[in-house]
Structures are given as structure tokens and as C-alpha cells.
C-alpha atoms as a PDB file:
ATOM      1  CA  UNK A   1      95.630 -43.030 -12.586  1.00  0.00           C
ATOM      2  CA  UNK A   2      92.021 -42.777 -11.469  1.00  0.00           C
ATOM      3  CA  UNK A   3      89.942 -45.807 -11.736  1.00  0.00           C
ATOM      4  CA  UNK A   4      86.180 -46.640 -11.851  1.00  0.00           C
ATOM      5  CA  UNK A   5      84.922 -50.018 -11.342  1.00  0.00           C
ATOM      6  CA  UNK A   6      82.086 -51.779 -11.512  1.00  0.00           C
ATOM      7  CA  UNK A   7      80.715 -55.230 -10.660  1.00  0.00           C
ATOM      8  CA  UNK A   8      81.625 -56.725  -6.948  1.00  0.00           C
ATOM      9  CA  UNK A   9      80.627 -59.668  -7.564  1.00  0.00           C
ATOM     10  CA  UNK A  10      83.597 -62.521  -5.883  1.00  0.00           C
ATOM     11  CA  UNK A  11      85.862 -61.888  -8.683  1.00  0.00           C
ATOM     12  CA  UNK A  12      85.063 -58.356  -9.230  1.00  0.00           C
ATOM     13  CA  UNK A  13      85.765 -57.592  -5.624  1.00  0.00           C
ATOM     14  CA  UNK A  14      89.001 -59.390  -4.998  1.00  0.00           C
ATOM     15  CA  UNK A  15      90.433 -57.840  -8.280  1.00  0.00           C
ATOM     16  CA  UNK A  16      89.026 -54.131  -6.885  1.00  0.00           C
ATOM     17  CA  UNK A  17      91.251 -54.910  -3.878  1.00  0.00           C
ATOM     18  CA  UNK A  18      94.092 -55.577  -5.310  1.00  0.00           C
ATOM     19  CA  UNK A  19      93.584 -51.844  -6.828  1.00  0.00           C
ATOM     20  CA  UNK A  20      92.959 -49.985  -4.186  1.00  0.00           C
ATOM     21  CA  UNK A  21      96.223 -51.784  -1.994  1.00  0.00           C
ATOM     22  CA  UNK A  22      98.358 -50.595  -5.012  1.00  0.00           C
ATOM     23  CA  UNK A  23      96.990 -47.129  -4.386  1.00  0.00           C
ATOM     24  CA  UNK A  24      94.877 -45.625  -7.690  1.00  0.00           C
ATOM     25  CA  UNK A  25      92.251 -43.430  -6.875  1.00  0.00           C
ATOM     26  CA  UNK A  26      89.272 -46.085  -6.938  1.00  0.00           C
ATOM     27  CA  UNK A  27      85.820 -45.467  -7.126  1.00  0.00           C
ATOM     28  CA  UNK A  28      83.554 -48.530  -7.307  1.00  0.00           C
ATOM     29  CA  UNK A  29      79.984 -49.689  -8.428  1.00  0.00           C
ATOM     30  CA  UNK A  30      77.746 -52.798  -8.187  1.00  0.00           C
ATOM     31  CA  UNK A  31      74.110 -53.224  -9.397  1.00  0.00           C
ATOM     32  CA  UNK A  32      73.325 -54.646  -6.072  1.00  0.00           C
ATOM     33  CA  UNK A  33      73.871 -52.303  -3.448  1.00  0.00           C
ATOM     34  CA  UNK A  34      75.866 -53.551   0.046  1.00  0.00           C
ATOM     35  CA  UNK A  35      79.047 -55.424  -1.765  1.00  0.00           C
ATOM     36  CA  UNK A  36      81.628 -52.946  -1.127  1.00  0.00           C
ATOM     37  CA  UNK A  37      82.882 -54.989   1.615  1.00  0.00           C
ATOM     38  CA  UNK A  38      86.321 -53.682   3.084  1.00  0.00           C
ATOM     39  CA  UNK A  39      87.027 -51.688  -0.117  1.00  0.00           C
ATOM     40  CA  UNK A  40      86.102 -48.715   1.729  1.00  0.00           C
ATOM     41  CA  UNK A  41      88.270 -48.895   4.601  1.00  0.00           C
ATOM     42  CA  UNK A  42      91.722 -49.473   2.154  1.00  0.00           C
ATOM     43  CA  UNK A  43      90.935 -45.991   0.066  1.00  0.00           C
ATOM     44  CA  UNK A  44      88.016 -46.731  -2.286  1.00  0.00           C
ATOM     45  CA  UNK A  45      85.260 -44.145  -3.017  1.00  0.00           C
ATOM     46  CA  UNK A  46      81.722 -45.645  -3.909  1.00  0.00           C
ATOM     47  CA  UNK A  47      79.278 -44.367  -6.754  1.00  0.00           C
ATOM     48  CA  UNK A  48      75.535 -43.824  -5.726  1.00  0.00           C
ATOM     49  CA  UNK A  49      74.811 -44.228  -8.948  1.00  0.00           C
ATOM     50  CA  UNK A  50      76.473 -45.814 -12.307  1.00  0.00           C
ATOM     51  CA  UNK A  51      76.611 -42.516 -14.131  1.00  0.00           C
ATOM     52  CA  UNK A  52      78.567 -41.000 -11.076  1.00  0.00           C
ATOM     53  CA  UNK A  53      81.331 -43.809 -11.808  1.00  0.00           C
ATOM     54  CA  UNK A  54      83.454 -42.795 -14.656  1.00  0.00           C
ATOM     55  CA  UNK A  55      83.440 -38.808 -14.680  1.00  0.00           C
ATOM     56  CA  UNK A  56      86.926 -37.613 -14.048  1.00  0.00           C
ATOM     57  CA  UNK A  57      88.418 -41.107 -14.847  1.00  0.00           C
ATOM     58  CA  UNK A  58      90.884 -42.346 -16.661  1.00  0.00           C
ATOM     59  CA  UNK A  59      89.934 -46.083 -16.996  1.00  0.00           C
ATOM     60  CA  UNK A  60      86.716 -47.714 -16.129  1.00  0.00           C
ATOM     61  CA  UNK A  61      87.364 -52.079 -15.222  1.00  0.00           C
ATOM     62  CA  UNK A  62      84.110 -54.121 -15.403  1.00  0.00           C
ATOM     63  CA  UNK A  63      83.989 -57.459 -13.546  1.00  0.00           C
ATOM     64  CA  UNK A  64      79.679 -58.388 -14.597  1.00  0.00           C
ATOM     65  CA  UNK A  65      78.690 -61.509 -14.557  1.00  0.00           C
ATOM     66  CA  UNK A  66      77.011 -61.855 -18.675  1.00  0.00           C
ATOM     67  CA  UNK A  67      76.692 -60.031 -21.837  1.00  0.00           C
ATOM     68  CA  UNK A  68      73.500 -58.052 -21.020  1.00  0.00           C
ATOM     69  CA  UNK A  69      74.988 -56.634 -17.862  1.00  0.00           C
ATOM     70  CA  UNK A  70      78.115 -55.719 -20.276  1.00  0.00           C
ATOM     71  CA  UNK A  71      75.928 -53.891 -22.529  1.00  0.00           C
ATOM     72  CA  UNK A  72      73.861 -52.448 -19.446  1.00  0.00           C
ATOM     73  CA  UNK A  73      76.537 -50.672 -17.853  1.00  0.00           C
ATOM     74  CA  UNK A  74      78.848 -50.518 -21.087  1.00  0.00           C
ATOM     75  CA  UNK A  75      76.120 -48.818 -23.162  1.00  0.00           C
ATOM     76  CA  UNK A  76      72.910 -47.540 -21.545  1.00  0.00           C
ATOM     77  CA  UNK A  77      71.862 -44.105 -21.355  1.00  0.00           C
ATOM     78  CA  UNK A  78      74.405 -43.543 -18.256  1.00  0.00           C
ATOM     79  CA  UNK A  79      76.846 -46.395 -19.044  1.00  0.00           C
ATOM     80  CA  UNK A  80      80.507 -46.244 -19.676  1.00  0.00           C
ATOM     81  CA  UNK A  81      80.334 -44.954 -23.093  1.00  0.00           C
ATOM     82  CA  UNK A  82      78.247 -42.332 -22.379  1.00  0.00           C
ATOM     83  CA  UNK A  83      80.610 -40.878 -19.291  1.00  0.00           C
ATOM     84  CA  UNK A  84      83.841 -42.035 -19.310  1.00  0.00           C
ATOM     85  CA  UNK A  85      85.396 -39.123 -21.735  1.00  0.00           C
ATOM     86  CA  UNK A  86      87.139 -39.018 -24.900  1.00  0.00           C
ATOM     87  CA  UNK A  87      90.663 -41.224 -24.798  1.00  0.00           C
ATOM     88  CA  UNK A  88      89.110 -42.957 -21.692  1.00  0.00           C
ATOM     89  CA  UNK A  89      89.937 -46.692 -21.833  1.00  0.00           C
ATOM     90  CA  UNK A  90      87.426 -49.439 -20.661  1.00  0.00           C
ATOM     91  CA  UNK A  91      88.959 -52.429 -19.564  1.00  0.00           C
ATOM     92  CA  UNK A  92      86.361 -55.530 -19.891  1.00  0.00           C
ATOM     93  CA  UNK A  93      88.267 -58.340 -17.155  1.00  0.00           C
ATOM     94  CA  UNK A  94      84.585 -60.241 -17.377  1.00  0.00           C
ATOM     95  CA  UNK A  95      83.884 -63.587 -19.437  1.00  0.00           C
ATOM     96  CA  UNK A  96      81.872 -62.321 -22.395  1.00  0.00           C
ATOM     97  CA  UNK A  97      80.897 -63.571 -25.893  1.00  0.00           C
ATOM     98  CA  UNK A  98      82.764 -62.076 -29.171  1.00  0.00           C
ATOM     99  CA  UNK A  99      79.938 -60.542 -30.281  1.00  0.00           C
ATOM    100  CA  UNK A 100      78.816 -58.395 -27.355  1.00  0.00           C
ATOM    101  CA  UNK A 101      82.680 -57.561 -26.880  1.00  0.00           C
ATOM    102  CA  UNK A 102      82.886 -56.209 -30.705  1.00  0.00           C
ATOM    103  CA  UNK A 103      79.844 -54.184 -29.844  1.00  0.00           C
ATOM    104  CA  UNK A 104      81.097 -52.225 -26.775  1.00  0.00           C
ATOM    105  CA  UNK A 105      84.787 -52.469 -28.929  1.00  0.00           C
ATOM    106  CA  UNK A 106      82.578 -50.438 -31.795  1.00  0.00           C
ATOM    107  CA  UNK A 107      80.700 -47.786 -29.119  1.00  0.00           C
ATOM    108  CA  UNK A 108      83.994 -47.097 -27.243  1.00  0.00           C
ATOM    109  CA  UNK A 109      85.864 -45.852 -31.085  1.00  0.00           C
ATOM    110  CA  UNK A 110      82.582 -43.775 -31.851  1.00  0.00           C
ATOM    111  CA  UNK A 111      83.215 -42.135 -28.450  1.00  0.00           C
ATOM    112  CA  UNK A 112      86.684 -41.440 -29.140  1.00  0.00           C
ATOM    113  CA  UNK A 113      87.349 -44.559 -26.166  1.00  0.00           C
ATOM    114  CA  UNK A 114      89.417 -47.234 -26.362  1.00  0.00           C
ATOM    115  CA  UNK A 115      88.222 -51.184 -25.466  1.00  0.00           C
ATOM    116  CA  UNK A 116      90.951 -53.699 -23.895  1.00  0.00           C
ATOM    117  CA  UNK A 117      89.484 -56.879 -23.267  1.00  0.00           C
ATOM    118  CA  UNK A 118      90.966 -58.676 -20.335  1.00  0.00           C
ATOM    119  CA  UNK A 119      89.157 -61.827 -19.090  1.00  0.00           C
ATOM    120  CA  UNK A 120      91.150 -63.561 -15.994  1.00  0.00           C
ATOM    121  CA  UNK A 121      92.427 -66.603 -15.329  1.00  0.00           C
ATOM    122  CA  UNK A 122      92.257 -68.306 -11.885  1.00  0.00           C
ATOM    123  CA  UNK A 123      89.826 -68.220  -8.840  1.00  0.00           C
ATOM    124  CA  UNK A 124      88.749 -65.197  -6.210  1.00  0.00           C
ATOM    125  CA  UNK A 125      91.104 -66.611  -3.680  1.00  0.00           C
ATOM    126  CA  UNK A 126      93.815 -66.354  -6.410  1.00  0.00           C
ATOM    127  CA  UNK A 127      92.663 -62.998  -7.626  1.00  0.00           C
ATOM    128  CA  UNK A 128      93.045 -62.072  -3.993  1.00  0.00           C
ATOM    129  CA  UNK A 129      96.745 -62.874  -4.395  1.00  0.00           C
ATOM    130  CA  UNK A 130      97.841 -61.381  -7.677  1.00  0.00           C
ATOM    131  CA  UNK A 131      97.639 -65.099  -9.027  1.00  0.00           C
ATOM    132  CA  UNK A 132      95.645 -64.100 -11.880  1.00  0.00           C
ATOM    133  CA  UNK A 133      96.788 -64.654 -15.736  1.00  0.00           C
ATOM    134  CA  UNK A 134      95.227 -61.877 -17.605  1.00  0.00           C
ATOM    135  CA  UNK A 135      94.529 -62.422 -21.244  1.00  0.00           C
ATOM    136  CA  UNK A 136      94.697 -58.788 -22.507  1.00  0.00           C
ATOM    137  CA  UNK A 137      93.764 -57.908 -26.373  1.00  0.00           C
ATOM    138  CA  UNK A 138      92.714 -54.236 -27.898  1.00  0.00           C
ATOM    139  CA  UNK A 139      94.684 -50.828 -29.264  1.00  0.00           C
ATOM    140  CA  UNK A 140      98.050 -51.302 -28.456  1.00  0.00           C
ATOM    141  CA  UNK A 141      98.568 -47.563 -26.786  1.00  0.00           C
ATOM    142  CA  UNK A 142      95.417 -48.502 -24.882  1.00  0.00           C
ATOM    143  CA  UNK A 143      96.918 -51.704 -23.221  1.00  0.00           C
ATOM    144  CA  UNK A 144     100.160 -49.971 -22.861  1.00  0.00           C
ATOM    145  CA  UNK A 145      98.951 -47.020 -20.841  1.00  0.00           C
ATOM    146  CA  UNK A 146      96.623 -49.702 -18.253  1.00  0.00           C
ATOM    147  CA  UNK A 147     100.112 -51.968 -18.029  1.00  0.00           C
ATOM    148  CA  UNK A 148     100.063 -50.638 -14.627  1.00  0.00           C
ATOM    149  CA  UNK A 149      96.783 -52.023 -13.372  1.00  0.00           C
ATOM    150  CA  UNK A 150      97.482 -55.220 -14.617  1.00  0.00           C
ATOM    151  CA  UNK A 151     100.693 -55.826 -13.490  1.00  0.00           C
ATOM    152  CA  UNK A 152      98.776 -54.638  -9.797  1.00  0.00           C
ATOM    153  CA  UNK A 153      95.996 -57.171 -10.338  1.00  0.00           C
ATOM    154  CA  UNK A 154      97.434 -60.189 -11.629  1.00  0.00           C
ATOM    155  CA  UNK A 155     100.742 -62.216 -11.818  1.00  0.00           C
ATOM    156  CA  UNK A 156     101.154 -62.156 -15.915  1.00  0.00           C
ATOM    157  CA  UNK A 157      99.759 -60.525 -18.750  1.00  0.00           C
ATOM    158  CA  UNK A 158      99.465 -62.851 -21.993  1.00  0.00           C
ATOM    159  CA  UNK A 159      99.075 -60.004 -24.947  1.00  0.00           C
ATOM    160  CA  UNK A 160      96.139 -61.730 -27.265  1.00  0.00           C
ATOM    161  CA  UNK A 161      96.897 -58.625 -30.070  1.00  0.00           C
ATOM    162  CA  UNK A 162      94.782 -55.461 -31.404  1.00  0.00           C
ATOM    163  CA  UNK A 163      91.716 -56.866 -31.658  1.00  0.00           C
ATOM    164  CA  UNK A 164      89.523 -57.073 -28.272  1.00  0.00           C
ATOM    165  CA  UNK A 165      87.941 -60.656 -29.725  1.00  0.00           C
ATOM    166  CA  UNK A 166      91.190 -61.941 -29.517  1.00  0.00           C
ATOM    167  CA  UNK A 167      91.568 -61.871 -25.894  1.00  0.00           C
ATOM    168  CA  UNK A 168      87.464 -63.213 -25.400  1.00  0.00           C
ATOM    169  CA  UNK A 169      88.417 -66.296 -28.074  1.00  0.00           C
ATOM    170  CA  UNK A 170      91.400 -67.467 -25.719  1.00  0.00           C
ATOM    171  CA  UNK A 171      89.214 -67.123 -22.767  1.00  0.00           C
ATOM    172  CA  UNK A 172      86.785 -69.278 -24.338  1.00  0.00           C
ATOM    173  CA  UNK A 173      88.758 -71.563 -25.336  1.00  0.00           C
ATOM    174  CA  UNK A 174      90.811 -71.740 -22.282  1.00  0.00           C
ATOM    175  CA  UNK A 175      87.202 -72.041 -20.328  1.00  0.00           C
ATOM    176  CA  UNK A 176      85.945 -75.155 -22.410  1.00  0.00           C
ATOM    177  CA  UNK A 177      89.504 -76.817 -22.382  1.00  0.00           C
ATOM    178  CA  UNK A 178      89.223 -76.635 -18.644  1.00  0.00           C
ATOM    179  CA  UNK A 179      85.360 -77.821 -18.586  1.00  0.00           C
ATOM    180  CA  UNK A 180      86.470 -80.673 -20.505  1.00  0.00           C
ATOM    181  CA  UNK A 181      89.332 -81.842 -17.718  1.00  0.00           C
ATOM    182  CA  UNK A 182      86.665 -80.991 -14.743  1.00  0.00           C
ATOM    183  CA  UNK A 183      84.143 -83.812 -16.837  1.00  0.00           C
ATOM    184  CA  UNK A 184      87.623 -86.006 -17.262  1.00  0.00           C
ATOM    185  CA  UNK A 185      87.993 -86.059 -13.465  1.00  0.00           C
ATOM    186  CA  UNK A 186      84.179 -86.447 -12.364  1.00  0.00           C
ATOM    187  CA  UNK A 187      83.995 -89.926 -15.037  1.00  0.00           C
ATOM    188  CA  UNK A 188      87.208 -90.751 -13.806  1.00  0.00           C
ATOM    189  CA  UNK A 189      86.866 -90.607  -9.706  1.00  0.00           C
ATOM    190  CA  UNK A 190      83.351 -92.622 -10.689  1.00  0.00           C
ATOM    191  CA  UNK A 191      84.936 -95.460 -11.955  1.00  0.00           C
ATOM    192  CA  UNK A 192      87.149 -95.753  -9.736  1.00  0.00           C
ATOM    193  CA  UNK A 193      84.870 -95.743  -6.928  1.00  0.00           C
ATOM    194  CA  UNK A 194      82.607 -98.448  -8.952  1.00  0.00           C
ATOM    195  CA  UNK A 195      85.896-100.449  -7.495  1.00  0.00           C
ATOM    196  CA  UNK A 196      85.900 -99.324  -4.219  1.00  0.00           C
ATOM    197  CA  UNK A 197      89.105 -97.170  -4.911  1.00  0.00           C
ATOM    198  CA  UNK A 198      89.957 -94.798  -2.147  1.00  0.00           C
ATOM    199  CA  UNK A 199      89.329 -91.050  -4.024  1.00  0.00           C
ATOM    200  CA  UNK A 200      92.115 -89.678  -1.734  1.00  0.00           C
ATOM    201  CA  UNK A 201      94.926 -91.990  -3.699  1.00  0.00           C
ATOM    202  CA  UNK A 202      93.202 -91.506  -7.211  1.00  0.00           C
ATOM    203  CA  UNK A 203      93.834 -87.953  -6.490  1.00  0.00           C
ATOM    204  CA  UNK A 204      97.413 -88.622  -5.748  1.00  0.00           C
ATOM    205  CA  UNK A 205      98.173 -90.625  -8.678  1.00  0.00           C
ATOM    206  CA  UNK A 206      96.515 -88.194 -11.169  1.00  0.00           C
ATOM    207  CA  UNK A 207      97.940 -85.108  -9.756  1.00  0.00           C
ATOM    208  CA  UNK A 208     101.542 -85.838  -9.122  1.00  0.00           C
ATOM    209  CA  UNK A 209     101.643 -87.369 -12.649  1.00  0.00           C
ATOM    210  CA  UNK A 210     100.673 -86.141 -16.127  1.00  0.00           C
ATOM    211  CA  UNK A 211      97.952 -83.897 -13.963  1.00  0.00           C
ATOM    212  CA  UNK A 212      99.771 -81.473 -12.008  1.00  0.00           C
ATOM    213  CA  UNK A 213      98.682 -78.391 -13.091  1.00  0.00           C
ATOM    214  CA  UNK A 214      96.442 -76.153 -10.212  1.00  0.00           C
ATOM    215  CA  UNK A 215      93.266 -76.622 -11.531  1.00  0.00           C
ATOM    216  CA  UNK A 216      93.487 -80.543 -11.550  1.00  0.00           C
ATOM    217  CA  UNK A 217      94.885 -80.317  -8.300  1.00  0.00           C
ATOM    218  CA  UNK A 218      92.006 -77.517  -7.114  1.00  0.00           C
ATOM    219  CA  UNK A 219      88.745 -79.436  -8.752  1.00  0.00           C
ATOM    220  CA  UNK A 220      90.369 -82.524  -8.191  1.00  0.00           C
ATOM    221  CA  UNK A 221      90.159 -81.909  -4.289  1.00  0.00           C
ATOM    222  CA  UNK A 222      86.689 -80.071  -4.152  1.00  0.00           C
ATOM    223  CA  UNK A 223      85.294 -83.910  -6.077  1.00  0.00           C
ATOM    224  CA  UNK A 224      87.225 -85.985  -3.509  1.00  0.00           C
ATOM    225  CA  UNK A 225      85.981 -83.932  -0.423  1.00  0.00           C
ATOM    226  CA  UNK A 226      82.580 -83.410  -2.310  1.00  0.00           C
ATOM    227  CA  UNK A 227      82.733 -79.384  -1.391  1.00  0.00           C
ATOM    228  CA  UNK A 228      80.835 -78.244  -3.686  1.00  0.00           C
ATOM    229  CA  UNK A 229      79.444 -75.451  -2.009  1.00  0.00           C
ATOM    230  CA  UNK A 230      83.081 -73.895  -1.829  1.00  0.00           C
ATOM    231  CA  UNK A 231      82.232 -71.725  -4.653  1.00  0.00           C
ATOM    232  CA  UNK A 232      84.786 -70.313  -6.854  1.00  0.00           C
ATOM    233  CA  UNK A 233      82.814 -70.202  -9.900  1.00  0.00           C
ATOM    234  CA  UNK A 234      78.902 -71.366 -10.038  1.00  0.00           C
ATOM    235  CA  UNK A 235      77.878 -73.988 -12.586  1.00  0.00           C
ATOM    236  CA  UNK A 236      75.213 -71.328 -13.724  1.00  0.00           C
ATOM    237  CA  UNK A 237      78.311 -69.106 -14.998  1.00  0.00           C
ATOM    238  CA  UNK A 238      80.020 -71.900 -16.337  1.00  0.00           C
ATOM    239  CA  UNK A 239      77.291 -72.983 -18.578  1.00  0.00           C
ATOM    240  CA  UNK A 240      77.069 -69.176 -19.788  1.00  0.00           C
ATOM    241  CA  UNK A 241      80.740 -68.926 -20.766  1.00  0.00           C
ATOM    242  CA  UNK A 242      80.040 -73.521 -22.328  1.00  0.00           C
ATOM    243  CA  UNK A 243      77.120 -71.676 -24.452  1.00  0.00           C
ATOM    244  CA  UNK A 244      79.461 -68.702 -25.352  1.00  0.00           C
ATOM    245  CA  UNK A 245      82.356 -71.081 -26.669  1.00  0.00           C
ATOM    246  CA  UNK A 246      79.656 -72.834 -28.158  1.00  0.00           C
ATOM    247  CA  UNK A 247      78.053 -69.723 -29.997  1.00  0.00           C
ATOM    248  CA  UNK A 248      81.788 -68.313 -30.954  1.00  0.00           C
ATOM    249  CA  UNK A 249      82.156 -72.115 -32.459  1.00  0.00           C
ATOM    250  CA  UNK A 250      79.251 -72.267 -33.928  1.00  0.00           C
ATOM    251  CA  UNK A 251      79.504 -68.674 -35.838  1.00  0.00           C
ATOM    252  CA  UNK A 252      83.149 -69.550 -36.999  1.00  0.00           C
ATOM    253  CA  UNK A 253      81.924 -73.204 -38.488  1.00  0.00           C
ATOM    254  CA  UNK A 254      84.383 -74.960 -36.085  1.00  0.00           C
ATOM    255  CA  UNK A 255      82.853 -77.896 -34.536  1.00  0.00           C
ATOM    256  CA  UNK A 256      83.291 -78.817 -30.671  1.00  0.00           C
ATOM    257  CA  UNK A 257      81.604 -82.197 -29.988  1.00  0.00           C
ATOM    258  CA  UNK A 258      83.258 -82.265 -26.276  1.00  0.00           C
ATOM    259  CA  UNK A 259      81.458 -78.882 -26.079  1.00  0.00           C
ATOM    260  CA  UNK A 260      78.067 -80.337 -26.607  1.00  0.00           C
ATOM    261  CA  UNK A 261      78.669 -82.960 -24.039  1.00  0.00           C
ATOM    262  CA  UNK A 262      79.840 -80.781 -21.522  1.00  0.00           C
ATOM    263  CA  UNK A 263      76.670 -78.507 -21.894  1.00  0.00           C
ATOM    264  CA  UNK A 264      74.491 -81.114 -21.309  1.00  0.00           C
ATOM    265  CA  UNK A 265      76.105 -81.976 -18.264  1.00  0.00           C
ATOM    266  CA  UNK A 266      76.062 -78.828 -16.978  1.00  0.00           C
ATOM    267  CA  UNK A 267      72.688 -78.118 -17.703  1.00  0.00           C
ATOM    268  CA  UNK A 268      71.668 -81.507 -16.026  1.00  0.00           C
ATOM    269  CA  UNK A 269      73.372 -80.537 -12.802  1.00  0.00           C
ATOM    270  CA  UNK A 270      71.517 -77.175 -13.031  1.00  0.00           C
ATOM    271  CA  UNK A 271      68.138 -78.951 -13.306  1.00  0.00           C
ATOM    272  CA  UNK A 272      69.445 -81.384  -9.916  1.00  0.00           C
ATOM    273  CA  UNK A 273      69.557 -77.829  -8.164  1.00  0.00           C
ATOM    274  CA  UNK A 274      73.293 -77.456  -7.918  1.00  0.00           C
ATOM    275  CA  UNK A 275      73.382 -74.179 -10.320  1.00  0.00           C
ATOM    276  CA  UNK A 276      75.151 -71.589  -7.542  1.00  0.00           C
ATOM    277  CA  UNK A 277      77.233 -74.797  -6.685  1.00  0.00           C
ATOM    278  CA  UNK A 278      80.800 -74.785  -7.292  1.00  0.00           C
ATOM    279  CA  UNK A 279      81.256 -75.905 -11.072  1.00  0.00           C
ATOM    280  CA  UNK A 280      83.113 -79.048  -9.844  1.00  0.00           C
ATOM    281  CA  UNK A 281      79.891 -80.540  -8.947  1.00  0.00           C
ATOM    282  CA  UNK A 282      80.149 -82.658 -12.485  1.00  0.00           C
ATOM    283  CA  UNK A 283      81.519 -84.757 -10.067  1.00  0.00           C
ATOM    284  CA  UNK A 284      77.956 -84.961  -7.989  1.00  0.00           C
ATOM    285  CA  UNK A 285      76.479 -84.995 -11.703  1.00  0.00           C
ATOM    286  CA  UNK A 286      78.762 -88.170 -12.970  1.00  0.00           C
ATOM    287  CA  UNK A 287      77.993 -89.887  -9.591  1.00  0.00           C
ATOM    288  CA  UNK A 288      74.443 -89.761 -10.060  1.00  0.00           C
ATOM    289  CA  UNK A 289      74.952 -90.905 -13.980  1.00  0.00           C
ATOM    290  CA  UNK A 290      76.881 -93.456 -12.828  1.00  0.00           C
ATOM    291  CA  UNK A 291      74.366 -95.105  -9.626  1.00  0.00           C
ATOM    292  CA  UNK A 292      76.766 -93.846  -6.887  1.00  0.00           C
ATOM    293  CA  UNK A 293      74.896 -90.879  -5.301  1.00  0.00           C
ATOM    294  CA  UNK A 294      70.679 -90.504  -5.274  1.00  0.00           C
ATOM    295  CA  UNK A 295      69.561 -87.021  -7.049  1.00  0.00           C
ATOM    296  CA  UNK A 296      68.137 -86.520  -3.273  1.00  0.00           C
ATOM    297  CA  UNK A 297      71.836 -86.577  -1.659  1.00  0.00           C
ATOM    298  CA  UNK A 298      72.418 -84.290   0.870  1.00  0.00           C
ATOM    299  CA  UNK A 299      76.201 -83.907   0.462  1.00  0.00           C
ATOM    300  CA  UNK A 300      77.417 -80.957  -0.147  1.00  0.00           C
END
């Protein structure tokens, strides 16, 4: 199967790796030149160009970091659409908002293309791994015939159905339902240093109880050791995907009051400067709401 990819970005890179180890025929992109990293040395070809991406391939993955940089190299005079071939499938592994998804879905069918949308679940380090959960949604013959990449990239493949929206609704969803937990651990570590409780044993108690799941047990650490600059996703990205959720919401009358919360915090961390940091600085953020840390703190 030959593959074109575009968007190295941390995500977008670790999940091109994982394709070239498994052998396709890989050519990659990014909008920013110099992030090809070691992808050349394990068998990956790179683009000079995007329209030099998809000709001759089978399947075109975008990792991009928002909707306009979907639509950008999804739809622009030398985008996907425009070069991948009739039958060609795109395969959309980025966060992105219903709308914009149903859009590219809509350009792919007049080109004779197919859309799967598969936004992951987990961190680079875990994408590095095969970790990821891959929500995967569009034409079933399309998913069917990129089974193979996913099963390269990531550890599972949850099928979300025919319709590409599916699989961005779940990743939404999935996104603000993990927000909200992130918030849930920043109040709680707070209060419990308001009474001088060591954050090393709160950590213990909530994680090898009702809160053992890997992403309590991954933000939960990052708040204790206040590492925020151990990036695996940026607050900036997080409150794109929050507003997302919150559009999707919003357009299908379904209120999220948790949501609107967790925006605001986000954007108040943003406006304290901590917008590339990890999005587990809420912690930082409910320190600062809460007297424990001045705005001018220098942890990191």
C-alpha cells in the first residue's frame, strides 16, 4: 500500500513512524519544513511540495493541528482532493470539528474518494508504541481496505460506523470527558495542599482507587511534579478541540455546563502564558485560583 502523509507535528510524526517500521511505501509532508526527523533514515520519501504528496497513492493520513489546516491541505488548489485519484481514501487521524470533517467527507465523494475519520487516543510517547486507540468512522469498504495501517499504528480500532462525524463526535466527547477529570485533579491536589497534604500520597490514594485509568495516573503525575513543560498536548490545542465539543454541543442543542467551565479555565491559563504548556497545567491554573502559586511563578 503506498502512503502519503502529512503533518509532523509530535503526534503526526510518531504515528508516521510507526508506518514506515511496518514497511508501506511512505512519503511525507509538513507545512513547516525540517520535521522529518529520523523518518528518512527507516524508508520514508519526503514531498517538496504538498501537491507532490498523494500522486501514485493509495491513501493519504493527515495528522494537522485545526480545521483550517484540514481544509488547507484537504481542499486547496493542490490539496488531497485535488491529487489523490479516484477510489483514493483519506484518512483524517487529526482532532477536527463535525463540520469541517463533513466538508472534506462531501469533496472526497465528488472526487470519487473516500473519507475515514480516525482521531487517536493517547499521547506521542504512546503513539510511538502502538498504544494508540483509534476511533475510526466512514464507508465501510474504505475502513476495511486501511485495516492494515491501523492495526500498524495503534493498539485497537473502535469502529464509530459509516458516517465520518461519528468518529469526530466520540473524539469530542472523549476529549471534554477527559478535560473535565484533568480540572477534577488540579481542584482536588489544591485542596489538599490548602492542608499541607503531601501531593505524592494524594496521588497514591486517587490512582490506585476508583482512578486508575492512564490518564489519571499520567496528568496526575505531571500536577504533582509540576512538569508542565513535558508536553504531550499544549493547552492551546486543548482549548481548540474544548471550543469544538462546545460548537458540536451547541449545534445539536445539547447543553455542557462542565464544558463552559473548563473553557474558561483553559483560556485563563492561556492568558498566564502557559498556552504551549502541557494541558495539565490546570493544575498551575487551580493553584493560582486557589492562593497557592503567584501568576509570576517560575515553576515549570
Amino acid at each position: 500500500m503506498r502512503v502519503g502523509f502529512v503533518g509532523l507535528g509530535r503526534m503526526g510524526a510518531a504515528i508516521a513512524g510507526r508506518v514506515a517500521d511496518a514497511g508501506f511505501d511512505l512519503t511525507v509532508w509538513n507545512r513547516t519544513p525540517g520535521r522529518t526527523g529520523d523518518l528518512l533514515d527507516r524508508g520514508a520519501q519526503e514531498a517538496g511540495v504538498l501537491g507532490e504528496v498523494c500522486p501514485g497513492r493509495d491513501v493519504a493520513i493527515t495528522m494537522v493541528a485545526d480545521d483550517d489546516a484540514l481544509r488547507e491541505v484537504a481542499l486547496g488548489p493542490d490539496g488531497i482532493a485535488q491529487t489523490l485519484g479516484p477510489g483514493g481514501v483519506h484518512v483524517a487521524m487529526g482532532t477536527h470539528g463535525v463540520t469541517a470533517i463533513a466538508q472534506v467527507a462531501d469533496a472526497h465523494a465528488q472526487a470519487g474518494q473516500s473519507l475515514v475519520a480516525a482521531p487517536v487516543l493517547g499521547r506521542p510517547d504512546v503513539a510511538a508504541s502502538g498504544g494508540l486507540g483509534i476511533v475510526a468512522a466512514g464507508p465501510a469498504a474504505a475502513v476495511e481496505r486501511v485495516r492494515p495501517l491501523l492495526d500498524a499504528i495503534g493498539r485497537h480500532t473502535f469502529e464509530a460506523g459509516e458516517r465520518p462525524e461519528s468518529a469526530t463526535a466520540i473524539k469530542l466527547a472523549n476529549n471534554f470527558v477527559l478535560g473535565c477529570a484533568i480540572e477534577a485533579l488540579a481542584e482536588a491536589f489544591a485542596l489538599g495542599r490548602r492542608y499541607d497534604v503531601d501531593p505524592a500520597i494524594l496521588y497514591e490514594v486517587l490512582t490506585e482507587g476508583l482512578f486508575s485509568a492512564p490518564a489519571f495516573k499520567v496528568y496526575g503525575q505531571i500536577i504533582v511534579d509540576e512538569d508542565y513543560d513535558r508536553v504531550g498536548f499544549t493547552t492551546s490545542l486543548a482549548l481548540k478541540d474544548i471550543e469544538l465539543t462546545m460548537a458540536a454541543a451547541s449545534a445539536a442543542a445539547v447543553p455542557l455546563p462542565s464544558g463552559s467551565a473548563l473553557r474558561d479555565r483553559l483560556l485563563a491559563a492561556i492568558a498566564q502564558g502557559d498556552g504551549e504548556r502541557d494541558w495539565a497545567v490546570l493544575g498551575r491554573e487551580q493553584a493560582r485560583a486557589s492562593g497557592l502559586e503567584q501568576p509570576t511563578s517560575s515553576k515549570a
